[in-house]
Protein backbone atom coordinates (compact mmCIF):
# COMPACT_ATOMS: atom_id res chain seq x y z
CA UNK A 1 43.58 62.65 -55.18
CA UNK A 2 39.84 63.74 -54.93
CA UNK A 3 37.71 62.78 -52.00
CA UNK A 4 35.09 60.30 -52.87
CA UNK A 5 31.35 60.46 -50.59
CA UNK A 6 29.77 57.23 -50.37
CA UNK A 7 26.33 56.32 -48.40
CA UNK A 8 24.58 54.07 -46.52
CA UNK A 9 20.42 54.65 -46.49
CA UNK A 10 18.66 52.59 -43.89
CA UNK A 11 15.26 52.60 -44.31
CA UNK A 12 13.01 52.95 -41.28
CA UNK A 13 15.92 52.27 -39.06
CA UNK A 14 16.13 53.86 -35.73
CA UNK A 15 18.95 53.68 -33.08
CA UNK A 16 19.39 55.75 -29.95
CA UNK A 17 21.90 59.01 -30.28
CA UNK A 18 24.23 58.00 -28.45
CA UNK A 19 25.03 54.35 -30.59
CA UNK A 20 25.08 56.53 -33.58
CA UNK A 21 27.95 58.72 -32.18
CA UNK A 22 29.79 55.67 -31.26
CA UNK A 23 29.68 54.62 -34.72
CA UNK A 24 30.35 57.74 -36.78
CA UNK A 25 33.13 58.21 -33.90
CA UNK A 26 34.22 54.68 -35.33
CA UNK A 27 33.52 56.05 -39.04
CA UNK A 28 35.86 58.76 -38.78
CA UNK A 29 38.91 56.92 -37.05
CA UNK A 30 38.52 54.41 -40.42
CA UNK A 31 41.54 54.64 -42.98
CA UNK A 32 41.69 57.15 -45.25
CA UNK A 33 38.20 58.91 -43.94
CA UNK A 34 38.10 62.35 -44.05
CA UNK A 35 34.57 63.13 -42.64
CA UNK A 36 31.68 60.62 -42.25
CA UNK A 37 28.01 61.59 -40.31
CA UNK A 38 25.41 58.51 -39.23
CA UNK A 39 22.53 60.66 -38.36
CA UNK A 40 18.59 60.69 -39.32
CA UNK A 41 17.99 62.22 -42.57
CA UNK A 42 15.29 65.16 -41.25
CA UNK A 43 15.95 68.29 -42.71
CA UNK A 44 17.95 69.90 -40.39
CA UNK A 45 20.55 67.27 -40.94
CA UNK A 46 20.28 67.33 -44.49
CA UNK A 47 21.36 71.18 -44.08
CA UNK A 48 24.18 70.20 -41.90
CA UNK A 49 25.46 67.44 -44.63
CA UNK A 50 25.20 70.07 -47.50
CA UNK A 51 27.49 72.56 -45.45
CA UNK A 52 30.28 69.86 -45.24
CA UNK A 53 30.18 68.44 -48.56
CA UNK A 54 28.31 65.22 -47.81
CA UNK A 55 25.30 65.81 -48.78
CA UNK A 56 24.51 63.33 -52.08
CA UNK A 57 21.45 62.62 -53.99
CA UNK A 58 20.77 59.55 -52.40
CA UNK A 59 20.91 61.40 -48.81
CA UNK A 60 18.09 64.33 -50.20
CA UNK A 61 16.04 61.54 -51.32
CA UNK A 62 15.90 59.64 -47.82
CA UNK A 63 13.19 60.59 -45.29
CA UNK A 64 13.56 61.57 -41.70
CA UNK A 65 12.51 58.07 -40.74
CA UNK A 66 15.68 56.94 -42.67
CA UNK A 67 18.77 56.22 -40.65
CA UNK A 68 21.87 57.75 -43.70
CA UNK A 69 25.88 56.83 -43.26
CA UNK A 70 27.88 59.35 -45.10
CA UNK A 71 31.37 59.21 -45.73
CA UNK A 72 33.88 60.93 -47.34
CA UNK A 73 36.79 58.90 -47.94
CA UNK A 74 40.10 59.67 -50.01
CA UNK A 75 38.88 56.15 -52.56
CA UNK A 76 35.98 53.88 -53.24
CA UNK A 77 37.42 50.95 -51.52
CA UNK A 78 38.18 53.34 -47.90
CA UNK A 79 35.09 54.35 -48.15
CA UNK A 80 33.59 50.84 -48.45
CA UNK A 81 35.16 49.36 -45.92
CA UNK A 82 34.56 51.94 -43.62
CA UNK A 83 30.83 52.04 -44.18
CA UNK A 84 30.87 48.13 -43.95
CA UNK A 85 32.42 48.11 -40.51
CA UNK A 86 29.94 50.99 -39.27
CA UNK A 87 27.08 48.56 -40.85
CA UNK A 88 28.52 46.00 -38.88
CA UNK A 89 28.69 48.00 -35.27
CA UNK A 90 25.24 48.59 -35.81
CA UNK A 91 24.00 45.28 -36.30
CA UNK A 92 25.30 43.88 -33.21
CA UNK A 93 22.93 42.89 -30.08
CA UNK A 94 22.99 44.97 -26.89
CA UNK A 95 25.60 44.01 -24.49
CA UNK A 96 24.18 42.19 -21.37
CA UNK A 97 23.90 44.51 -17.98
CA UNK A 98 27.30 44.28 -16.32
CA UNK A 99 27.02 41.73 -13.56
CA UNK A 100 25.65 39.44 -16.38
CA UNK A 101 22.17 39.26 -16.08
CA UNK A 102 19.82 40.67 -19.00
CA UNK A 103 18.69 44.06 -18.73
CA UNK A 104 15.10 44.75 -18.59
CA UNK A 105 13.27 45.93 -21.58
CA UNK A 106 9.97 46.97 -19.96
CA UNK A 107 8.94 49.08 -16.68
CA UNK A 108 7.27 45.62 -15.87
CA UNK A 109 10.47 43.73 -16.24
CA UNK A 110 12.43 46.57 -14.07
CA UNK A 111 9.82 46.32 -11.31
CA UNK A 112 10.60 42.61 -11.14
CA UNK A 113 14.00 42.59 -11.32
CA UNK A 114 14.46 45.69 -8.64
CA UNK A 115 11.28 45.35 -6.38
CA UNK A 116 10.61 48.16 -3.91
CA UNK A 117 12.19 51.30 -6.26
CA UNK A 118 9.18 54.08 -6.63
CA UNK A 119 10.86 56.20 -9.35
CA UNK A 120 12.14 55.13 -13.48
CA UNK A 121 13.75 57.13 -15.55
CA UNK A 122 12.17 56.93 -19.32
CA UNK A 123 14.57 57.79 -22.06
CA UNK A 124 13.16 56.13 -25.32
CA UNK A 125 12.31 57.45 -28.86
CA UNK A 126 9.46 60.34 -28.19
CA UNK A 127 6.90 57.99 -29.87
CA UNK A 128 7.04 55.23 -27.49
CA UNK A 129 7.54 57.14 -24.21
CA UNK A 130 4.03 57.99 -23.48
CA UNK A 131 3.02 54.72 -23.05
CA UNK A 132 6.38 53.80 -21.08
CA UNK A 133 5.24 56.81 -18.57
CA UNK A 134 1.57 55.41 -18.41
CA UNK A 135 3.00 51.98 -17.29
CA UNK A 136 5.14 53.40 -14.83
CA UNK A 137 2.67 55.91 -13.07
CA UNK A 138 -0.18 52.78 -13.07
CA UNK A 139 2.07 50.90 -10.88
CA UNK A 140 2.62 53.68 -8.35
CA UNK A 141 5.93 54.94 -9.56
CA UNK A 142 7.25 58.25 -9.89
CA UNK A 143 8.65 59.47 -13.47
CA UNK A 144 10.99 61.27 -14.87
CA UNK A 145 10.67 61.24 -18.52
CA UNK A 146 14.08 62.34 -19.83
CA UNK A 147 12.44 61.89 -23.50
CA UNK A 148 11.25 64.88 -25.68
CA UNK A 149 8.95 64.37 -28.63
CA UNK A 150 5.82 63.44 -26.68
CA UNK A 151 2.63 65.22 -27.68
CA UNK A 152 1.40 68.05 -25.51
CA UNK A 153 -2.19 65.85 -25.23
CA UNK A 154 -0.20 62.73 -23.53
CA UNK A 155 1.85 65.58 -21.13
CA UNK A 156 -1.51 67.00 -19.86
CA UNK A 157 -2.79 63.29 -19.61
CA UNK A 158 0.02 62.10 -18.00
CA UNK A 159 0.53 64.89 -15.34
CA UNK A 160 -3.07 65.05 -14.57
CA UNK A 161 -3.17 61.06 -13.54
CA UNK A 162 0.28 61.60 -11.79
CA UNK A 163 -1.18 64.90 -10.07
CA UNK A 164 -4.52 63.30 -8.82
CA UNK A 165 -2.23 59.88 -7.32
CA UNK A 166 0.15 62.18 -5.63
CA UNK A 167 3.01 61.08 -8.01
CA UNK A 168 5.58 63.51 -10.04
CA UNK A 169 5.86 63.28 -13.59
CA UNK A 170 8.84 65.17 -14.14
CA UNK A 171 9.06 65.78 -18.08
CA UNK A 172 8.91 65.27 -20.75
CA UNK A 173 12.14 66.63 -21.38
CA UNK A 174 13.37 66.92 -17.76
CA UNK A 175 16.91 66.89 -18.68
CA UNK A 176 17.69 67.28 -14.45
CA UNK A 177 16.92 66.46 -11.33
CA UNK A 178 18.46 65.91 -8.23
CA UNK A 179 16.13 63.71 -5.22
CA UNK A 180 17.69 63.14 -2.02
CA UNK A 181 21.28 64.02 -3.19
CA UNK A 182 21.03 61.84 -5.87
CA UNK A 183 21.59 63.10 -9.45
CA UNK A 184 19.40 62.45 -12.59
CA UNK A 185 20.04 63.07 -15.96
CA UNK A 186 22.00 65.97 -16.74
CA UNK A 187 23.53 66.72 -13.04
CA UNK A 188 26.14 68.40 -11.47
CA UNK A 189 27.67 67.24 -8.01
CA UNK A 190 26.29 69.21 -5.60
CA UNK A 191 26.39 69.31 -1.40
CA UNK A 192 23.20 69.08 0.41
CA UNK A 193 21.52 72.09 2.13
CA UNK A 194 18.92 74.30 2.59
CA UNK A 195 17.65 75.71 -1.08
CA UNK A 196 15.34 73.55 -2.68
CA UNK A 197 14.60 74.20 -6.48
CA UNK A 198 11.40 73.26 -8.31
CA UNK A 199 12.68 74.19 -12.49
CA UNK A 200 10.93 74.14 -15.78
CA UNK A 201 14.43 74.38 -17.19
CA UNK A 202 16.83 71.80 -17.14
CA UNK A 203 20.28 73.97 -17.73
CA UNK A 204 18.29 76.90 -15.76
CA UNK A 205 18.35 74.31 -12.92
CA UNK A 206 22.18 73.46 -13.15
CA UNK A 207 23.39 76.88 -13.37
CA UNK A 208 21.48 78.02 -10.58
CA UNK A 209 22.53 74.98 -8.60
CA UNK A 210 26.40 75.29 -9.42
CA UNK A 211 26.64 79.11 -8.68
CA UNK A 212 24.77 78.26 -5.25
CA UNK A 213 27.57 75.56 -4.40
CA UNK A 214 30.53 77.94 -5.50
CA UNK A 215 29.17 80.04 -2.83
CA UNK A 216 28.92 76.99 -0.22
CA UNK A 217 25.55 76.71 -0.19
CA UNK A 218 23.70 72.34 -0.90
CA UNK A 219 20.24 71.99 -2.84
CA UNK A 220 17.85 69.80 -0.74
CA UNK A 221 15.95 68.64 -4.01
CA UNK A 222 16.09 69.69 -7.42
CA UNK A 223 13.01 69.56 -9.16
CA UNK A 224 12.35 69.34 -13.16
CA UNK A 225 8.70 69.69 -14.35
CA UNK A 226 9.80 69.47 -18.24
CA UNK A 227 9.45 72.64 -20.56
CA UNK A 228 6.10 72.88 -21.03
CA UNK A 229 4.72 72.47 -17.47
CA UNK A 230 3.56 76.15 -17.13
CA UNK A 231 1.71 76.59 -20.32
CA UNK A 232 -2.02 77.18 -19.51
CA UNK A 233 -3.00 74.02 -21.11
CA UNK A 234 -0.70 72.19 -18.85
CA UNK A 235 -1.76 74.19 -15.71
CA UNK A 236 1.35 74.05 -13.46
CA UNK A 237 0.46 70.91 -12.67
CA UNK A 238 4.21 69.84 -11.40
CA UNK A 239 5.54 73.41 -10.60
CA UNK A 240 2.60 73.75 -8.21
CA UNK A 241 3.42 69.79 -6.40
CA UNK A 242 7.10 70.30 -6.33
CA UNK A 243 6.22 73.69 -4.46
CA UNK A 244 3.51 72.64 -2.16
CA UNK A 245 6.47 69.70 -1.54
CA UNK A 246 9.60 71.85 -0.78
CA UNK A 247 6.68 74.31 1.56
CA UNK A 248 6.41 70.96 3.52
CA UNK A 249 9.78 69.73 3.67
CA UNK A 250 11.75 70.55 6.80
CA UNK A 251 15.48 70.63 5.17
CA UNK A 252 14.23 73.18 2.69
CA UNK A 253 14.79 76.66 4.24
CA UNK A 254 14.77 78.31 1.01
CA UNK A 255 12.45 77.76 -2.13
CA UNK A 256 13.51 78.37 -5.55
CA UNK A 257 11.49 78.83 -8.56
CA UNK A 258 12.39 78.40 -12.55
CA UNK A 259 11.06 78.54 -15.57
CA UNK A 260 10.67 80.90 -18.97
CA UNK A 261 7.55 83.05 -18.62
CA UNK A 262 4.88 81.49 -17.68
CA UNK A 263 1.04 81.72 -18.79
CA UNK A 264 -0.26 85.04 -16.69
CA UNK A 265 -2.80 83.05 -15.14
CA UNK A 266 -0.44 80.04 -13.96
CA UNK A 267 1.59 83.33 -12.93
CA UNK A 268 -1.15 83.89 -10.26
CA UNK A 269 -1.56 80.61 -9.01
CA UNK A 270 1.92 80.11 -8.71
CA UNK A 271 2.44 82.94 -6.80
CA UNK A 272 -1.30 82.43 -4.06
CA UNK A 273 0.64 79.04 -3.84
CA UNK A 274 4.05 80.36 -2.31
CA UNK A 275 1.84 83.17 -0.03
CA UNK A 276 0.95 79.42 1.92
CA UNK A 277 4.32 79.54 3.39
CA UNK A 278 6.36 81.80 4.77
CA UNK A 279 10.08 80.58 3.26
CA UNK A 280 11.74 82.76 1.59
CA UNK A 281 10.74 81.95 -2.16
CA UNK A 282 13.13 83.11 -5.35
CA UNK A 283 11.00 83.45 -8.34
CA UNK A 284 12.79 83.48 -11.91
CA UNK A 285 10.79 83.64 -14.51
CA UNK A 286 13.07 84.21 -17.54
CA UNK A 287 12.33 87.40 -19.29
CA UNK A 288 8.42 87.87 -17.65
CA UNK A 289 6.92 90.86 -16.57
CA UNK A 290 5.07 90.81 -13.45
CA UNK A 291 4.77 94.51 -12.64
CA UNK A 292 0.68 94.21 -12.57
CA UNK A 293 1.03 91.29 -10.22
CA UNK A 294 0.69 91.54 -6.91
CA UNK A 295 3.47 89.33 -5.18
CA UNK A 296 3.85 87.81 -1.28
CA UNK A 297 5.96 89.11 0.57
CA UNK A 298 8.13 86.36 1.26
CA UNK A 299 9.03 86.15 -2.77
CA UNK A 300 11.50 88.35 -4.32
CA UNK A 301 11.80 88.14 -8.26
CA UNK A 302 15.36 87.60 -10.13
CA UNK A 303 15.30 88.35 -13.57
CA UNK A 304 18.75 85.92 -14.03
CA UNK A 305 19.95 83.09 -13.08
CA UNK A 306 22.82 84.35 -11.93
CA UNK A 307 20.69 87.17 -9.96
CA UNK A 308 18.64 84.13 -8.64
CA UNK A 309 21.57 82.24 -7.16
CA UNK A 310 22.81 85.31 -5.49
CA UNK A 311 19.12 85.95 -4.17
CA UNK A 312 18.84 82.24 -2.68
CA UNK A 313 22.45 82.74 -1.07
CA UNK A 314 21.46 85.65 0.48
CA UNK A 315 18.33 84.37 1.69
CA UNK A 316 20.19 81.77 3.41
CA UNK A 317 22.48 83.75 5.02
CA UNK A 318 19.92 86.80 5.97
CA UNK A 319 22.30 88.92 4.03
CA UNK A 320 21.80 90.97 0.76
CA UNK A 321 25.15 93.22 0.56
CA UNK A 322 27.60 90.48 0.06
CA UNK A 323 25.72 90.22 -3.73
CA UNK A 324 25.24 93.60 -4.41
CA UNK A 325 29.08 94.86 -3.47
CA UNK A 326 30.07 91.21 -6.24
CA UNK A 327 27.69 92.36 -8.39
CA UNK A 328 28.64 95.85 -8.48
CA UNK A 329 32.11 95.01 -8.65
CA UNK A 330 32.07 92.45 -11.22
CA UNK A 331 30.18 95.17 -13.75
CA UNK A 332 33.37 97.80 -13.50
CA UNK A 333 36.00 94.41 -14.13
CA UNK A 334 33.89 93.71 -17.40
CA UNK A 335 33.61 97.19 -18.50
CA UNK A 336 37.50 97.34 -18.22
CA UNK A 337 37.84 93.97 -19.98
CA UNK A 338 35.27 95.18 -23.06
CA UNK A 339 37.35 97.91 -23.79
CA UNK A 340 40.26 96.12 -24.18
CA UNK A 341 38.56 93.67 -26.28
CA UNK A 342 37.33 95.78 -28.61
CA UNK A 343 40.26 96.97 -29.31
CA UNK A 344 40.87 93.72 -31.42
CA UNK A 345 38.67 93.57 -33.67
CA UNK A 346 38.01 95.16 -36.82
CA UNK A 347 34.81 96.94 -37.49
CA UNK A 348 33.75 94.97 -40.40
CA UNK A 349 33.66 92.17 -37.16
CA UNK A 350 30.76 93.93 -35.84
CA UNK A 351 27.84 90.38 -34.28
CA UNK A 352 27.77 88.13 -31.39
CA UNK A 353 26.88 84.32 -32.89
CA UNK A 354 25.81 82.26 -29.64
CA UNK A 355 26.46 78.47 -29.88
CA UNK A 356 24.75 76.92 -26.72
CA UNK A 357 23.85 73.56 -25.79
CA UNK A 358 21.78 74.54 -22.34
CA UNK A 359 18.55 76.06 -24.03
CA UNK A 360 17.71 78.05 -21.23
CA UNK A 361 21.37 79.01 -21.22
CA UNK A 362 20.36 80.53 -24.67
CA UNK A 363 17.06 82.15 -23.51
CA UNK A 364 18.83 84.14 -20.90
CA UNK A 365 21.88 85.83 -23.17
CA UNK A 366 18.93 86.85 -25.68
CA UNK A 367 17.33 88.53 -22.66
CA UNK A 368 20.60 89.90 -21.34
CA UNK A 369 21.59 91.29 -24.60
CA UNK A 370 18.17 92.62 -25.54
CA UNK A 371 18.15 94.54 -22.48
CA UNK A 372 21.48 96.12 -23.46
CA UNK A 373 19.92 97.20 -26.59
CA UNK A 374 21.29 94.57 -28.61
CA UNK A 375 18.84 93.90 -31.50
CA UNK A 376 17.66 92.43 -33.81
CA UNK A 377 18.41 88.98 -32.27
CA UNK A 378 17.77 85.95 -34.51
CA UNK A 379 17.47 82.31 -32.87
CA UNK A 380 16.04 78.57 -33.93
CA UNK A 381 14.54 79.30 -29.91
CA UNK A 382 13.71 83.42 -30.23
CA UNK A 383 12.25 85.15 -27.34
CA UNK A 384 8.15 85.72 -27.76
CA UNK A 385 8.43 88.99 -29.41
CA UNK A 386 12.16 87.89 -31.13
CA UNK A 387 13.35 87.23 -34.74
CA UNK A 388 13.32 83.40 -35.54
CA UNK A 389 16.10 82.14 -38.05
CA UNK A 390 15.09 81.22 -41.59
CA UNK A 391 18.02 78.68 -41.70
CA UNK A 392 19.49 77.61 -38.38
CA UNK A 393 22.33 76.29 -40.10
CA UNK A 394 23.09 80.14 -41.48
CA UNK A 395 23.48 83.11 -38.94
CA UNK A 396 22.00 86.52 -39.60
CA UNK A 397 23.59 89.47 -37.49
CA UNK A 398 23.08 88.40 -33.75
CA UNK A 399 22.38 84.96 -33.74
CA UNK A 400 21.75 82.67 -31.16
CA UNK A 401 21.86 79.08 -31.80
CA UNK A 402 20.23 76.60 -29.25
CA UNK A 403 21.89 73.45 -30.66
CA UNK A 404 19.58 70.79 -28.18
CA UNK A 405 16.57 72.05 -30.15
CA UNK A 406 14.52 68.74 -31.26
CA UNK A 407 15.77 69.61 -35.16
CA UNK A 408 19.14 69.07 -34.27
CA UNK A 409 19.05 66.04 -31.65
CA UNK A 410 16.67 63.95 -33.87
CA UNK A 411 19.04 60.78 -34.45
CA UNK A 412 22.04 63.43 -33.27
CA UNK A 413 23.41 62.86 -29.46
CA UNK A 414 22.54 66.42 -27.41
CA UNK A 415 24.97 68.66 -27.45
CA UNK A 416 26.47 68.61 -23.81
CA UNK A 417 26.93 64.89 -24.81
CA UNK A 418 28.46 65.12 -28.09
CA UNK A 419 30.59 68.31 -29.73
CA UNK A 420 30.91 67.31 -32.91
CA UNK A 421 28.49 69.94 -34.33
CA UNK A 422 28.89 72.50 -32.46
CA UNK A 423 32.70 72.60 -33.34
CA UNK A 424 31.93 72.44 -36.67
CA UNK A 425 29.60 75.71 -36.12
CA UNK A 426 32.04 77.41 -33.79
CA UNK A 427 34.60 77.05 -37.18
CA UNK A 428 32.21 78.47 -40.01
CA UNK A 429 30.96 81.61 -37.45
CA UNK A 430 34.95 82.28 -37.72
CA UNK A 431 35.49 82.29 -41.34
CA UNK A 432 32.33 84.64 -41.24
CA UNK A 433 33.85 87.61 -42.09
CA UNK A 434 30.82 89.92 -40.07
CA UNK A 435 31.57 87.55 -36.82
CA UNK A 436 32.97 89.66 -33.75
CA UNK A 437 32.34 87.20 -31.04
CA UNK A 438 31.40 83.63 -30.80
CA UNK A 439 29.37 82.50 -26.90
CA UNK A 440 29.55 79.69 -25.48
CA UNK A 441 28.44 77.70 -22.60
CA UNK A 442 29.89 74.67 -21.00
CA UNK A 443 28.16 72.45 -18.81
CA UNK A 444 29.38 69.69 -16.86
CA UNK A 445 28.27 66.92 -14.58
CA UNK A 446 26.49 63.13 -15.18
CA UNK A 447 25.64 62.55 -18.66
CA UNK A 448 27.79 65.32 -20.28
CA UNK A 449 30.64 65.02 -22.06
CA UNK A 450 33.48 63.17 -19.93
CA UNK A 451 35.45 66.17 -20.83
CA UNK A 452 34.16 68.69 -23.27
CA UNK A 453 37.04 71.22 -23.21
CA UNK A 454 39.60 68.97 -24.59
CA UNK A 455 37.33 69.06 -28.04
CA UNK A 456 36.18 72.32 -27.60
CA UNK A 457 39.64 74.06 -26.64
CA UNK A 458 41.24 72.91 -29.64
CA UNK A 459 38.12 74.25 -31.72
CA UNK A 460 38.65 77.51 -30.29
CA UNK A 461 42.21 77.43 -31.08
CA UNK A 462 41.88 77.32 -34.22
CA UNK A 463 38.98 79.21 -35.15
CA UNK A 464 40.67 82.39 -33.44
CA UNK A 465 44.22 80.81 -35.43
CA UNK A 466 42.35 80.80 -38.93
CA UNK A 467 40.79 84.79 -38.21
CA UNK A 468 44.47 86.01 -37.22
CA UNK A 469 45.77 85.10 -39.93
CA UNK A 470 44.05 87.65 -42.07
CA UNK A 471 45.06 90.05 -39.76
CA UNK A 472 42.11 90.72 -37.46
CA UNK A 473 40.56 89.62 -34.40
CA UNK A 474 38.04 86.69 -33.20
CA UNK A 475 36.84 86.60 -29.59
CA UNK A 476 35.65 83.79 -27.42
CA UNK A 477 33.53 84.19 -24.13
CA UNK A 478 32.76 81.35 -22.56
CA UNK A 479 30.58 80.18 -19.16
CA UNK A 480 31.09 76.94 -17.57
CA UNK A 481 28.59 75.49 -15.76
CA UNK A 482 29.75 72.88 -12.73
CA UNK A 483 31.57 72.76 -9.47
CA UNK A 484 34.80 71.18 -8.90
CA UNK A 485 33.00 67.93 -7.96
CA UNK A 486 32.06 67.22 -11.17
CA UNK A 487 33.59 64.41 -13.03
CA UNK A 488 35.06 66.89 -15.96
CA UNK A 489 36.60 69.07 -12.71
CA UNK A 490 35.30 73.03 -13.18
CA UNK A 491 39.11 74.39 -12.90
CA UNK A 492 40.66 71.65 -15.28
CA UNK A 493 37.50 73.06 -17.85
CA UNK A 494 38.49 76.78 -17.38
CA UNK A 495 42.14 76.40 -17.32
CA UNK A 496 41.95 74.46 -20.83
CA UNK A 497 39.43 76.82 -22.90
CA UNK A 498 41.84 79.61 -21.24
CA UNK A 499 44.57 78.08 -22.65
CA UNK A 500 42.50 78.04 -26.14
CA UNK A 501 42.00 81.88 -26.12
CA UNK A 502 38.48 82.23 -24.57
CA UNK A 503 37.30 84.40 -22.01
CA UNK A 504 36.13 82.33 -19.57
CA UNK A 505 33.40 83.94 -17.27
CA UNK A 506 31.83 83.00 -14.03
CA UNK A 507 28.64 82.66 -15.16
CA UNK A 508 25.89 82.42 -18.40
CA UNK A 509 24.77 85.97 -17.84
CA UNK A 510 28.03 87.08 -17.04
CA UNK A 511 29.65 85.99 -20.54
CA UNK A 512 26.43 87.33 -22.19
CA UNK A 513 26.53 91.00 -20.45
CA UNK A 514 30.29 90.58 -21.51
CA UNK A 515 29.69 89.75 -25.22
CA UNK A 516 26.91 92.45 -25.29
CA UNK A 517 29.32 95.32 -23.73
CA UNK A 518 32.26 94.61 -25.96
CA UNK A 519 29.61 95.28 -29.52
CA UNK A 520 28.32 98.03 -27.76
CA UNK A 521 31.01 99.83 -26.19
């Protein structure tokens, strides 16, 4: 019997990510459904719906301010009833806080309810979380504006007010944090200690973090100053407090800085700022060149994250050969594992397709891989002098995907919350026939998936499952990003994607260097 697609448009509709997973979740466990999406009809989406058969007129005449339930059902009635039931999830109130009481639905309302806290959280549609963020900073609180999709006018507006009345205004987008041990957003569990991290990069921030802890080393603070905060326009303006902060702040023994390059001019200031203290300082600035620069001499530059953790380690424990002799020895064990590998495939196989969730995660394999000679790179998030993708929903040679860009989280759960698309891009990279090797990263903690290898390992199974059967070769490298404190557990996420076939490497640059050796050997 043929499949029949049925839809749901609702107009001018908006619900957060995360109660549209729940229902298409809910969608897809319906009788007789053999696909179903609830997502926000932007383009991106649209593309996404036309690759797995749902997309219908009705869905390419709906807007991106339309909320669209697709499902594909094996009759008319299944496919009724399931879209009923998902109508019905949807219209439902908000469940009351859990001891009972109503939960707050302004900053204003918060502050009454909770008197004395001095920092909110702000994770609302991008359109409303300016003013959220003004409300906040007027009564003296500190932000951290989880929310993307604020105009780069508000940011400057915002961080200047916050900058002038000694508050942080940590966004937008500040995916992580971590203040006084406690975790924000996307965070891993971590021990306290002596390196204190200011980051314009959320993921940059966690896998920095997490390889300092494997090494027994806490994070004082963790600082996120949102994407943007370097541009020129912007002016530093949280890089520079969270700095001047950690210089001043007695359990911080070690500063750590973050960030893709930044403008050459915030370069400078950054850099006068850390010659005001003599801690030790790590400066990674993704991909920059700084060779005309003059630097302090308490800063030394890392140009990974992985480098950067190793730097911070050894700054802690006055001791630089301990990284160079793992460094040094880790290179040889990949060389040895890239010639094995490549012994799999066949040449037709011949491109690496990244599929990350961590954006700076992303950033740093195209740098990796460029510096290996790896080129031409495509990406929906290229490097500055990089190829950008046409289609992100279509890979050209080396692609790298950064699936928590704002075209495919609009109305879509991010991707360390949610798998769902990623698994369906890990499985058309492998019926690619040009596809040698599919990266991934992993990252656990707060607000990630409660345990993302038990989607993604099957995923991986049976991508490499469907390639083997016509007689060649698919590999997997994979990073995980965590520490065994983490609610997912680090070992139980390796030992599963293991399991699954991948090549599962210590860290983001690590699996990148790996991927890039094994197309180049």
């Amino acid at each position: 019997m043929n499949a029949t697609v049925k839809v749901l448009v609702k107009q001018g509709e908006y619900h957060d990510s995360v109660s549209l997973m729940l229902v298409a979740r809910e969608l897809s466990n319906q009788e007789g459904v053999n696909d179903a999406a609830v997502v926000m009809a932007t383009e991106a989406n649209k593309s996404i719906l036309l690759d797995s058969g749902l997309l219908t007129e009705e869905v390419q005449k709906a807007t991106a301010n339309d909320l669209v339930l697709v499902v594909s059902a094996m009759d008319d009635n299944m496919a009724k009833k399931a879209l009923d039931k998902a109508d019905q999830i949807l219209k439902k109130k908000p469940t009351s806080g859990m001891t009972g009481e109503t939960k707050p639905k302004t900053v204003r309302s918060a502050l009454n309810m909770t008197p004395g806290v001095n920092m909110v959280i702000i994770s609302v549609a991008g359109r409303y979380a300016a003013n959220e963020a003004w409300e906040a900073l007027r009564h003296g609180l500190h932000v951290l504006l989880f929310s993307d999709n604020v105009t780069l006018q508000d940011e400057i507006a915002l961080k200047r007010y916050a900058s002038e009345h000694g508050l942080f205004l940590m966004g937008p987008g500040a995916g992580t944090a971590i203040i006084n041990g406690v975790a924000l957003g996307f965070a891993n569990v971590l021990p306290r200690g002596p390196i204190g991290i200011v980051s314009a990069a959320g993921t940059g921030l966690q896998e920095v973090s997490t390889l300092i802890a494997r090494r027994g080393i806490g994070i004082s603070q963790g600082i996120g100053t949102g994407g943007r905060d370097l541009k020129k326009e912007v002016g530093g303006l949280m890089m520079l407090m969270g700095l001047q902060a950690l210089q001043k702040d007695d359990d911080t023994k070690v500063i750590v800085l973050i960030s893709k390059p930044p403008a050459e001019e915030i370069t400078k200031v950054i850099l006068e700022q850390t010659n005001q203290c003599d801690k030790p300082t790590i400066v990674c600035f993704l991909g920059g060149e700084f060779e005309s620069i003059s630097k302090p001499k308490n800063v030394t530059l890392a140009h990974t994250l992985q480098e950067c953790s190793h730097l911070a380690v050894a700054a802690v424990r006055q001791d630089v050969i301990e990284s160079q002799i793992m460094l040094e020895a880790e290179r040889k064990y990949l060389e040895e594992i890239a010639r094995e590998q490549r012994k799999t495939i066949l040449p037709g196989r011949q491109y690496i397709r990244g599929l990350f969730s961590g954006g700076t995660l992303c950033y740093e394999a195209q740098i990796i891989c460029k510096d290996m000679h790896i080129n031409p790179i495509y990406s929906n998030a290229p490097l500055p002098d990089g190829l950008h993708l046409a289609e992100s929903t279509k890979s050209i040679g080396h692609t790298f995907i950064d699936l928590g860009e704002e075209e495919f989280t609009v109305g879509r759960p991010h991707p360390m919350i949610d798998n769902h698309l990623r698994i369906r891009r890990l499985l058309q990279e492998a019926r690619d026939p040009e596809t040698a090797i599919i990266l991934l990263d992993v990252v656990l903690g707060y607000g990630a998936h409660p345990d993302p290898a038990s989607e993604l390992g099957p995923a991986i199974f049976q991508a490499r499952e469907f390639v083997e059967k016509s007689g060649q070769g698919l590999i997997v490298v994979a990073s995980v990003t965590g520490t065994e404190g983490d609610p997912q557990g680090l070992q139980h996420t390796i030992s599963t994607l293991q399991k699954a076939g991948a090549i599962v490497c210590e860290s983001n640059a690590t699996a990148a260097r790996l991927a890039g050796m094994i197309v180049s050997v």
